[in-house]
C-alpha atoms as a PDB file:
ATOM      1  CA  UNK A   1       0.000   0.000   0.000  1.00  0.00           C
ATOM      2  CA  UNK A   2       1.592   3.059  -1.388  1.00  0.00           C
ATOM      3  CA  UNK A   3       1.028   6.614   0.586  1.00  0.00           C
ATOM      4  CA  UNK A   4       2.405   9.758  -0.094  1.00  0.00           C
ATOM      5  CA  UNK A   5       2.281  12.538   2.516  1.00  0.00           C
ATOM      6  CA  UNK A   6       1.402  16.568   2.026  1.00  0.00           C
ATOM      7  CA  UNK A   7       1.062  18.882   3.954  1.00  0.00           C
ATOM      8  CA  UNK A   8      -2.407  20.667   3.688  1.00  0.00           C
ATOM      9  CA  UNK A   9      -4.444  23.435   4.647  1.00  0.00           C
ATOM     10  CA  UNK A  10      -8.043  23.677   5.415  1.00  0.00           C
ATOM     11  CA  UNK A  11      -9.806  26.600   4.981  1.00  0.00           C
ATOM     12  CA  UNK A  12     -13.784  27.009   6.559  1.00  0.00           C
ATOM     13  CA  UNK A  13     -15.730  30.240   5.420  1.00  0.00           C
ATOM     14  CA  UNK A  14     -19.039  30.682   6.640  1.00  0.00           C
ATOM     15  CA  UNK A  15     -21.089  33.184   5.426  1.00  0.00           C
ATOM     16  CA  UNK A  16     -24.652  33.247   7.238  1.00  0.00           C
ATOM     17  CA  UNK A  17     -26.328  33.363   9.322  1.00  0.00           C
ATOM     18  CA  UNK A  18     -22.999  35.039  11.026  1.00  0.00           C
ATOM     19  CA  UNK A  19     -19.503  35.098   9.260  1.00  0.00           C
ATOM     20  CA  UNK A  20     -16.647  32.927  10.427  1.00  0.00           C
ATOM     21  CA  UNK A  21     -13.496  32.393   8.484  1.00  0.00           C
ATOM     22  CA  UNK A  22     -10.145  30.156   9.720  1.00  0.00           C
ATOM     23  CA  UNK A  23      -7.875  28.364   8.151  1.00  0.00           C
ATOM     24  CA  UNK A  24      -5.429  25.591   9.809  1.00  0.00           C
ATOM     25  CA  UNK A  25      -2.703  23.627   8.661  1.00  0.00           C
ATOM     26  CA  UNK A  26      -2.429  20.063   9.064  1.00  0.00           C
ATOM     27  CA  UNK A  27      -1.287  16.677   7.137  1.00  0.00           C
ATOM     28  CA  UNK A  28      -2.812  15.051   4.053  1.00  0.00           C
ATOM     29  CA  UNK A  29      -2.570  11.784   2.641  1.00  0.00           C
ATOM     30  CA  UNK A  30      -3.030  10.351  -0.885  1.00  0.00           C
ATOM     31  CA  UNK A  31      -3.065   6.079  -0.667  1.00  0.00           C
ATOM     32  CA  UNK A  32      -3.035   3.507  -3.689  1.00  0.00           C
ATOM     33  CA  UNK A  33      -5.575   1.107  -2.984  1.00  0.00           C
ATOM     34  CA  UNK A  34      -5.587  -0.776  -6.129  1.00  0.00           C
ATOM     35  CA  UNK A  35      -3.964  -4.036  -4.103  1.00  0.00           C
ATOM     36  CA  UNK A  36      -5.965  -5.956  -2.435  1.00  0.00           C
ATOM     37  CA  UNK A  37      -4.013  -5.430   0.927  1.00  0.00           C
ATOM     38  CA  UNK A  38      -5.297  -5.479   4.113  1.00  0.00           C
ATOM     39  CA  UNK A  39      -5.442  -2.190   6.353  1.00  0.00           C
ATOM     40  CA  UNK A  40      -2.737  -1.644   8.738  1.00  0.00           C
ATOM     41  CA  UNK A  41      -0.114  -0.873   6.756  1.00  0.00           C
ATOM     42  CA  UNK A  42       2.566   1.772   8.492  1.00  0.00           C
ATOM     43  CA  UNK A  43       4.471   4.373   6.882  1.00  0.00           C
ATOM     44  CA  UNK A  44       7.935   3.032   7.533  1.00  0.00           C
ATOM     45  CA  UNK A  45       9.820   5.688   9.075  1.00  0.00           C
ATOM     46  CA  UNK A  46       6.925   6.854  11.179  1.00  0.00           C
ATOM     47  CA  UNK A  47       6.390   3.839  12.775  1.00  0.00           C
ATOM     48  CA  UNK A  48       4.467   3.206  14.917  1.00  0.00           C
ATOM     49  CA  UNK A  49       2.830   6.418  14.552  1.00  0.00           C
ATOM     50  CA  UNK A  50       1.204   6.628  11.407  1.00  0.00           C
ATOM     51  CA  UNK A  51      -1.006   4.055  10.077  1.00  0.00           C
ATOM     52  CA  UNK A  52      -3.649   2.944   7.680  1.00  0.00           C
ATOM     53  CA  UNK A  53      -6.170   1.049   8.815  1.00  0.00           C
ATOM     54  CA  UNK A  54      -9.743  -0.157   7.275  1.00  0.00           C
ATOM     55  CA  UNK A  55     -11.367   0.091  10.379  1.00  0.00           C
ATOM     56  CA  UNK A  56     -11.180   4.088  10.563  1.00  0.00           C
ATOM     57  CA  UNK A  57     -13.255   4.153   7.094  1.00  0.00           C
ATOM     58  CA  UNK A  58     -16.409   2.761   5.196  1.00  0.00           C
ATOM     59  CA  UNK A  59     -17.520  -0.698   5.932  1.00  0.00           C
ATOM     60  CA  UNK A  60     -17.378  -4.277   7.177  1.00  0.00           C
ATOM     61  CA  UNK A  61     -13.713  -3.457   9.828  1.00  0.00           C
ATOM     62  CA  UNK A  62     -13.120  -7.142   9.306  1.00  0.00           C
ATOM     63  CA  UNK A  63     -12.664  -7.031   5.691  1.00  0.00           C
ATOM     64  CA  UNK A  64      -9.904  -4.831   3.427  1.00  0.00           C
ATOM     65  CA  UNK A  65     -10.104  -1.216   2.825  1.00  0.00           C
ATOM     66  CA  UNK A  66      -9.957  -1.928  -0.530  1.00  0.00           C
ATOM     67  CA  UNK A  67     -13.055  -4.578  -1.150  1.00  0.00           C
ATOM     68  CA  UNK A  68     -15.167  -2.193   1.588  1.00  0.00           C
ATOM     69  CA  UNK A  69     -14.899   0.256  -1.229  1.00  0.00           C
ATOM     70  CA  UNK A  70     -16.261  -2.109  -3.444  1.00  0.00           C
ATOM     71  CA  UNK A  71     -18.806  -3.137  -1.784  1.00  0.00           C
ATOM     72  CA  UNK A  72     -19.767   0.455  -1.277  1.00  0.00           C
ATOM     73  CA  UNK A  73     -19.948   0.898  -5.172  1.00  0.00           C
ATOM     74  CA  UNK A  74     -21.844  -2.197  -5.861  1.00  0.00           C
ATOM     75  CA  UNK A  75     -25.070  -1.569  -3.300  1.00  0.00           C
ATOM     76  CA  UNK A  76     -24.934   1.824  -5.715  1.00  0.00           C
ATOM     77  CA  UNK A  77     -24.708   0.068  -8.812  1.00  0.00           C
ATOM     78  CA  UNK A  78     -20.825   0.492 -10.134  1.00  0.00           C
ATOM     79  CA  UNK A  79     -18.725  -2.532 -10.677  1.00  0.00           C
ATOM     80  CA  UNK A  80     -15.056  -1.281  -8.911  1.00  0.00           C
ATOM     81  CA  UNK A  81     -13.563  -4.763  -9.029  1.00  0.00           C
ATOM     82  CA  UNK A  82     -11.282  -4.419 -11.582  1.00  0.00           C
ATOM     83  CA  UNK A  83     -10.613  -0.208 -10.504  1.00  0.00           C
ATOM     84  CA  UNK A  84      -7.779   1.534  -9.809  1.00  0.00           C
ATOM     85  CA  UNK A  85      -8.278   3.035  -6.468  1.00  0.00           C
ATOM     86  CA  UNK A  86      -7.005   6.478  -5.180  1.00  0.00           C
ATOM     87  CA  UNK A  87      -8.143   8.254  -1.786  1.00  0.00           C
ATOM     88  CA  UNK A  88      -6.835  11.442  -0.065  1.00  0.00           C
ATOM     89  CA  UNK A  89      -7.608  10.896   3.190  1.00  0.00           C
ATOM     90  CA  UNK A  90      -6.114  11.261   7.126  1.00  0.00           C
ATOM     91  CA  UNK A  91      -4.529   8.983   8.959  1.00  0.00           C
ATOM     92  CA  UNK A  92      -4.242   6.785  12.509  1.00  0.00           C
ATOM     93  CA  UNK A  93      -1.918   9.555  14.234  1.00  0.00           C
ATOM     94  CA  UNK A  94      -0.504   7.446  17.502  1.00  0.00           C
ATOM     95  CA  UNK A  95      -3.355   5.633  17.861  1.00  0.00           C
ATOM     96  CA  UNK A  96      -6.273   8.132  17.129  1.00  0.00           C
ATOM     97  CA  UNK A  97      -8.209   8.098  13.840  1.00  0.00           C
ATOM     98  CA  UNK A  98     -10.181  10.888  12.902  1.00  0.00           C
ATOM     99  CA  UNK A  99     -11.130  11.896   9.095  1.00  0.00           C
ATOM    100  CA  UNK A 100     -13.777  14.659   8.261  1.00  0.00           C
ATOM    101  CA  UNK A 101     -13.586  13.654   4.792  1.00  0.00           C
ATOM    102  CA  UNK A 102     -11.926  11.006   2.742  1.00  0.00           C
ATOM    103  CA  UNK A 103     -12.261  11.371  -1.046  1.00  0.00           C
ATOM    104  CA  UNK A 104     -11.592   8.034  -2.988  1.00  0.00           C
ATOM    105  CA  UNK A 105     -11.423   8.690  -7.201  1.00  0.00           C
ATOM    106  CA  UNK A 106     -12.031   5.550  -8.946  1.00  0.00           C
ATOM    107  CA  UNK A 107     -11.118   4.360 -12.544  1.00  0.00           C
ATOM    108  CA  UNK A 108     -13.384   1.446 -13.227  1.00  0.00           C
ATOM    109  CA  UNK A 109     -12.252  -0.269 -16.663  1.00  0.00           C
ATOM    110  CA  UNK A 110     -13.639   0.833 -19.624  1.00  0.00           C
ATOM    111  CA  UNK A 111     -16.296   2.887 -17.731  1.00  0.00           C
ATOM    112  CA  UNK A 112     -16.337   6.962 -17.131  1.00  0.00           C
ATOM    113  CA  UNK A 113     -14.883   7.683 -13.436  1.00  0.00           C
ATOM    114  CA  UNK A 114     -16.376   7.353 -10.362  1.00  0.00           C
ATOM    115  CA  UNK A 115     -15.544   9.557  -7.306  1.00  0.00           C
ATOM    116  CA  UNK A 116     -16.670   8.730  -3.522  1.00  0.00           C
ATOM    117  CA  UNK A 117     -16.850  11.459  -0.776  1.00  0.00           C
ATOM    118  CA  UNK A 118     -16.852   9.789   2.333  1.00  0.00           C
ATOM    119  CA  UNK A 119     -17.388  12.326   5.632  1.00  0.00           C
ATOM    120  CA  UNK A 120     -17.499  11.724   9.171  1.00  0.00           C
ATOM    121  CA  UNK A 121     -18.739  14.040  11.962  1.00  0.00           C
ATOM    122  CA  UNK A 122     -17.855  14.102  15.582  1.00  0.00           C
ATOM    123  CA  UNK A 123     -20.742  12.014  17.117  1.00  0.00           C
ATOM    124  CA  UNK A 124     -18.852   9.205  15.258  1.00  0.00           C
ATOM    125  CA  UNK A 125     -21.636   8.945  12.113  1.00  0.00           C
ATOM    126  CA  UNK A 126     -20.040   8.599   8.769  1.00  0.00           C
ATOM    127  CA  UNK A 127     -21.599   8.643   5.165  1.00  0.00           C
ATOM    128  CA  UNK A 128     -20.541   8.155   1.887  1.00  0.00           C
ATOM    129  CA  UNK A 129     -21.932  10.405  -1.365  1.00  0.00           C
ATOM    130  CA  UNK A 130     -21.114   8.063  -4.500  1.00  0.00           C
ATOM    131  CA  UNK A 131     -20.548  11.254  -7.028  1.00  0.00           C
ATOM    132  CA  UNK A 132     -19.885  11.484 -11.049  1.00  0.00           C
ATOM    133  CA  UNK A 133     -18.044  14.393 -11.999  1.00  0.00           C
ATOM    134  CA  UNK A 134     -18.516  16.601 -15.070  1.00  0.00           C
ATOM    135  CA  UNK A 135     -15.100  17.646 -17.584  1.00  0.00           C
ATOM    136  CA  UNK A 136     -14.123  20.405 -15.112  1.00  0.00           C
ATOM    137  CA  UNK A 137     -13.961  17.480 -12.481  1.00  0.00           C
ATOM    138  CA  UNK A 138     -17.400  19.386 -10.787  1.00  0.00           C
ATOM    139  CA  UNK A 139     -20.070  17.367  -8.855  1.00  0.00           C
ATOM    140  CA  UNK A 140     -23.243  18.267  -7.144  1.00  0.00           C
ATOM    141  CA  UNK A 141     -25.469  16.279  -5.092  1.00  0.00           C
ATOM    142  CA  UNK A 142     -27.852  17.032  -2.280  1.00  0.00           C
ATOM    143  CA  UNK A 143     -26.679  17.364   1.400  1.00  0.00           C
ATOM    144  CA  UNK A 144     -27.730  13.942   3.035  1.00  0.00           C
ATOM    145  CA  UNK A 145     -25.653  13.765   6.131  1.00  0.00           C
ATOM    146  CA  UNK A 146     -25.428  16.214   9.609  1.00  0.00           C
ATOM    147  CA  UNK A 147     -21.782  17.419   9.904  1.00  0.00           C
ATOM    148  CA  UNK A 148     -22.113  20.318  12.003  1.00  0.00           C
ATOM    149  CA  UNK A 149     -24.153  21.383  14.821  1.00  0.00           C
ATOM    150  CA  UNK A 150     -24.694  24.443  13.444  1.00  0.00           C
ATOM    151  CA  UNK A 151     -26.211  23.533  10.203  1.00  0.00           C
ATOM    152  CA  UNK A 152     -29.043  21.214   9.622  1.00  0.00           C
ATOM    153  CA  UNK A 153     -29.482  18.788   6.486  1.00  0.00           C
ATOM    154  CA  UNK A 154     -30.819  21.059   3.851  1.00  0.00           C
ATOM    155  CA  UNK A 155     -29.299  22.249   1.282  1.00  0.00           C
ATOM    156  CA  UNK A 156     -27.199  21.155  -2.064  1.00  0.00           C
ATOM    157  CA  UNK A 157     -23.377  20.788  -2.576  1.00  0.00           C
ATOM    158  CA  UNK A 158     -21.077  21.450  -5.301  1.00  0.00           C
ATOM    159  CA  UNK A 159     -17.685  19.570  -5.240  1.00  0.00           C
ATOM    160  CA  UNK A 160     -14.853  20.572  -7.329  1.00  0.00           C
ATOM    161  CA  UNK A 161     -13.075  17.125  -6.886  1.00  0.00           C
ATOM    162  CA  UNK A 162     -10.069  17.413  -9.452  1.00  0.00           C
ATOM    163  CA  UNK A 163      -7.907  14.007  -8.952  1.00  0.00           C
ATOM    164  CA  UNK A 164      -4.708  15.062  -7.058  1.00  0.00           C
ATOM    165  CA  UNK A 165      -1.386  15.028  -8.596  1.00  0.00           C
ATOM    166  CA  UNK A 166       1.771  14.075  -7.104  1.00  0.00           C
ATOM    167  CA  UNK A 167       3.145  17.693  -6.329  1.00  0.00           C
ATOM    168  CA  UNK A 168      -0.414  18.532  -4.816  1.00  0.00           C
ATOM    169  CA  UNK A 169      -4.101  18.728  -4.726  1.00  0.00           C
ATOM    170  CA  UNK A 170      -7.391  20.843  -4.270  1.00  0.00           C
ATOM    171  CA  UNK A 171     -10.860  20.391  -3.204  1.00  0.00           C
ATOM    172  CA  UNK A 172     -13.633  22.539  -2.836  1.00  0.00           C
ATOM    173  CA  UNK A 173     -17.015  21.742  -1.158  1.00  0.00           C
ATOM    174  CA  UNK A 174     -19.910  24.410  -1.219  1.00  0.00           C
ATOM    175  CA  UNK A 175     -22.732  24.358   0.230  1.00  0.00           C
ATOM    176  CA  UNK A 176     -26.177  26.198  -1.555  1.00  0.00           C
ATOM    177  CA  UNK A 177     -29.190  27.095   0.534  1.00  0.00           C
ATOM    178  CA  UNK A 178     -31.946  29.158  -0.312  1.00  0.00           C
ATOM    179  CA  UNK A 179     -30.168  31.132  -3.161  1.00  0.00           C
ATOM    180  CA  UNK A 180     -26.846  31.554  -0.808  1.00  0.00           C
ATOM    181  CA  UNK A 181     -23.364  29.954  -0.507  1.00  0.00           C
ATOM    182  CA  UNK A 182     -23.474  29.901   3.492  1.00  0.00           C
ATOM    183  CA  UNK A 183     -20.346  27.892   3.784  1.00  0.00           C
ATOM    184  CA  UNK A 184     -17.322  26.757   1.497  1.00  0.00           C
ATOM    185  CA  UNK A 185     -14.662  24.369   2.442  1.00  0.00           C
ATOM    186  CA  UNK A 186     -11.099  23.915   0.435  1.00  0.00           C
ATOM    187  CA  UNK A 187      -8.668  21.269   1.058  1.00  0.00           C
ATOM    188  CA  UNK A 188      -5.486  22.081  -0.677  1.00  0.00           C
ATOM    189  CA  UNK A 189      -1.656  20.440  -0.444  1.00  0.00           C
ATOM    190  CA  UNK A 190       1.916  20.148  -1.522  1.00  0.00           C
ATOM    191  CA  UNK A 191       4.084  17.719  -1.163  1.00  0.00           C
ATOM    192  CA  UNK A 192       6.986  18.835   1.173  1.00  0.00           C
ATOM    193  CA  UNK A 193       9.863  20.926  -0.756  1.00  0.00           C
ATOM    194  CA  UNK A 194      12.108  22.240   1.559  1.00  0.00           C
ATOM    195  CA  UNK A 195      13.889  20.834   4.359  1.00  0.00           C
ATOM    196  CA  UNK A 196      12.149  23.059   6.657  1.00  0.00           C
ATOM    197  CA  UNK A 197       8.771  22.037   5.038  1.00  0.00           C
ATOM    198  CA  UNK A 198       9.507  18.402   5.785  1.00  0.00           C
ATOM    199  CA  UNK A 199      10.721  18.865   9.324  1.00  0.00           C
ATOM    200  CA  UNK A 200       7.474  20.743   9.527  1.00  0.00           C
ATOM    201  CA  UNK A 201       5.537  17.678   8.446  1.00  0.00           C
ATOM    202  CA  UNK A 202       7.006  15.007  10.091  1.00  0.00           C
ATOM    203  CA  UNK A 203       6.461  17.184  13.798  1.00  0.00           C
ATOM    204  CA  UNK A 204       2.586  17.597  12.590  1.00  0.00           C
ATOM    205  CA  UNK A 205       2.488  14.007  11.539  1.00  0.00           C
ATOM    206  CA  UNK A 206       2.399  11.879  14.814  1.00  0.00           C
ATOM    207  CA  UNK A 207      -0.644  13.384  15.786  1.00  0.00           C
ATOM    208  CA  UNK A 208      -2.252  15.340  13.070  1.00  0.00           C
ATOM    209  CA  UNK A 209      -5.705  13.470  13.717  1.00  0.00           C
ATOM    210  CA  UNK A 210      -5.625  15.034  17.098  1.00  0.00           C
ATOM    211  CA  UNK A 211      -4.968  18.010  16.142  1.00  0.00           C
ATOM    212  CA  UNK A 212      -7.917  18.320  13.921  1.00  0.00           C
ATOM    213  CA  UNK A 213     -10.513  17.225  16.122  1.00  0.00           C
ATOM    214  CA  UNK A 214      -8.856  20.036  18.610  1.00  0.00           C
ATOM    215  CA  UNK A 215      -9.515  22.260  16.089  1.00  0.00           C
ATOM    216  CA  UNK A 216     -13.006  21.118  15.130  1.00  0.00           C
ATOM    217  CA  UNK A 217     -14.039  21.457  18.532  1.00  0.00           C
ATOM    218  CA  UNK A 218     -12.531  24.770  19.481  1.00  0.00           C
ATOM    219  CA  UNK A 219     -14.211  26.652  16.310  1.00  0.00           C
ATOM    220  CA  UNK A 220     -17.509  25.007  17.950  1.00  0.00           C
ATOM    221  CA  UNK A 221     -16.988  26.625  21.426  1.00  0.00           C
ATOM    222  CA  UNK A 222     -16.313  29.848  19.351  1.00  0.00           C
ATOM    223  CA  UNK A 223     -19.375  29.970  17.360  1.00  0.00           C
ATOM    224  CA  UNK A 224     -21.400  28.836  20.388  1.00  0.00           C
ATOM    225  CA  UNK A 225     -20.088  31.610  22.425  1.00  0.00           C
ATOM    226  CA  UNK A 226     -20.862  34.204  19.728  1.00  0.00           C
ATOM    227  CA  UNK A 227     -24.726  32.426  19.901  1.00  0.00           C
ATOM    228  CA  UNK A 228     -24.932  30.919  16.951  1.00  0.00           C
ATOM    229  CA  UNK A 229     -28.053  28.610  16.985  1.00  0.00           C
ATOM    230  CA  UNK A 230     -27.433  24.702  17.224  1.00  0.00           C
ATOM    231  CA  UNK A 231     -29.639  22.867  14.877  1.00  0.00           C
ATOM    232  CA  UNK A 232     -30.919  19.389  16.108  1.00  0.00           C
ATOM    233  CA  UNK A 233     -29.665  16.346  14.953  1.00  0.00           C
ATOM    234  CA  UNK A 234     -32.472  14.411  12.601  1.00  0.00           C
ATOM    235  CA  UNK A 235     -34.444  11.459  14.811  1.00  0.00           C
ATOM    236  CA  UNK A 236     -33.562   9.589  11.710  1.00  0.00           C
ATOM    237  CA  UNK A 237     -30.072  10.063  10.593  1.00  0.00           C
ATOM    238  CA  UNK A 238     -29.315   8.636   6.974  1.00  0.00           C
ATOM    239  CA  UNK A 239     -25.701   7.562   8.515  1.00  0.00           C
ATOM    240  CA  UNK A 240     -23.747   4.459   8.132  1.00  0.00           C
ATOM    241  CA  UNK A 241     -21.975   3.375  11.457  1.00  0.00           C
END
């Protein structure tokens, strides 16, 4: 299992019904799943901090990373056995796995690409968007899934979702409401260029995941403070475990 390691930023802009923009810094990871290898697999001169693990993502946790993806794509209808597999993702950081979003593109054989957004939240619900992209690499779908406590289930996204290269990468998620654009989140990397860059990275490393549920949590007590309503969580959420 091939991973190679960026370092990222994540932006947040919110736009309504108050404004709140921060951006943090943190580690990114783009894996080759297109072995059938089992998760687990440790980045060698991080060990044991950083690992890979199919447990921390979509699926059956007894089963490969790999064929959970599969069987994701099948109950939707695409055949991904034969697919090249690429996801940008987090990682197990000493122990702790947290990953808002994982983004997996897919090549099937012979077929037009398929990409898979899978996002978590922090009551420890995940769910997976099976997308199609356009030629500018642009999805939409509608908003399925409660990430935040401040922002309830309505709503429509549009993902700019071009596949990463090895020098970097760069996501965009929007969310539409009501004729607005009350919150945009881009996920953009390099890989590491200088020496200082890579000292940076391997300090954030160890416990990136950590440091983004910190974060996460922090911008939460901020907006709360500023009395920002909370929306309640749907009786019925549409989550996968």
């Amino acid at each position: 299992m091939k991973a190679d390691g960026y370092l990222a930023r994540v932006r947040h802009t919110r736009t309504s019904p108050l404004r709140n923009d921060f951006t943090y810094h943190s580690c990114a990871w783009l894996v080759d799943l297109s072995t059938d290898q089992a998760g687990g697999k440790r980045l060698w001169w991080r060990t044991p901090f950083v690992r890979f693990r199919a447990k921390d993502h979509l699926g059956d946790p007894t089963k490969t990373w790999r064929q959970n993806v599969i069987d994701f794509a099948a109950g939707e209808g695409v055949d991904l056995s034969g697919a090249g597999i690429q996801v940008l993702t987090g990682a197990c950081t000493s122990g702790y796995a947290f990953d808002p979003l994982s983004v997996y593109w897919c090549a099937p054989a012979g077929e037009p690409p398929v990409v898979i957004a899978e996002v978590r939240n922090t009551y420890g619900g995940r769910h997976c968007y099976l997308l199609r992209t356009d030629r500018r690499d642009v999805a939409t779908t509608e908003k399925q899934f409660y990430v935040s406590p401040f922002n309830d289930v309505s709503g429509s996204y549009t993902l700019v979702l071009a596949p990463p290269q090895r020098d970097g990468f760069d996501v965009t998620i929007t969310l539409h409401r009501d004729g607005e654009r009350p919150f945009v989140a881009r996920w953009q990397g390099h890989r590491p260029r200088t020496p200082l860059e890579r000292l940076r990275f391997g300090i954030h490393a160890p416990v990136a995941a950590q440091l983004v549920t910190a974060r996460i949590h922090w911008q939460g007590v901020r907006l709360w403070a500023r009395r920002l309503p909370v929306q309640p969580r749907p009786s019925s959420d549409p989550q996968e475990a």
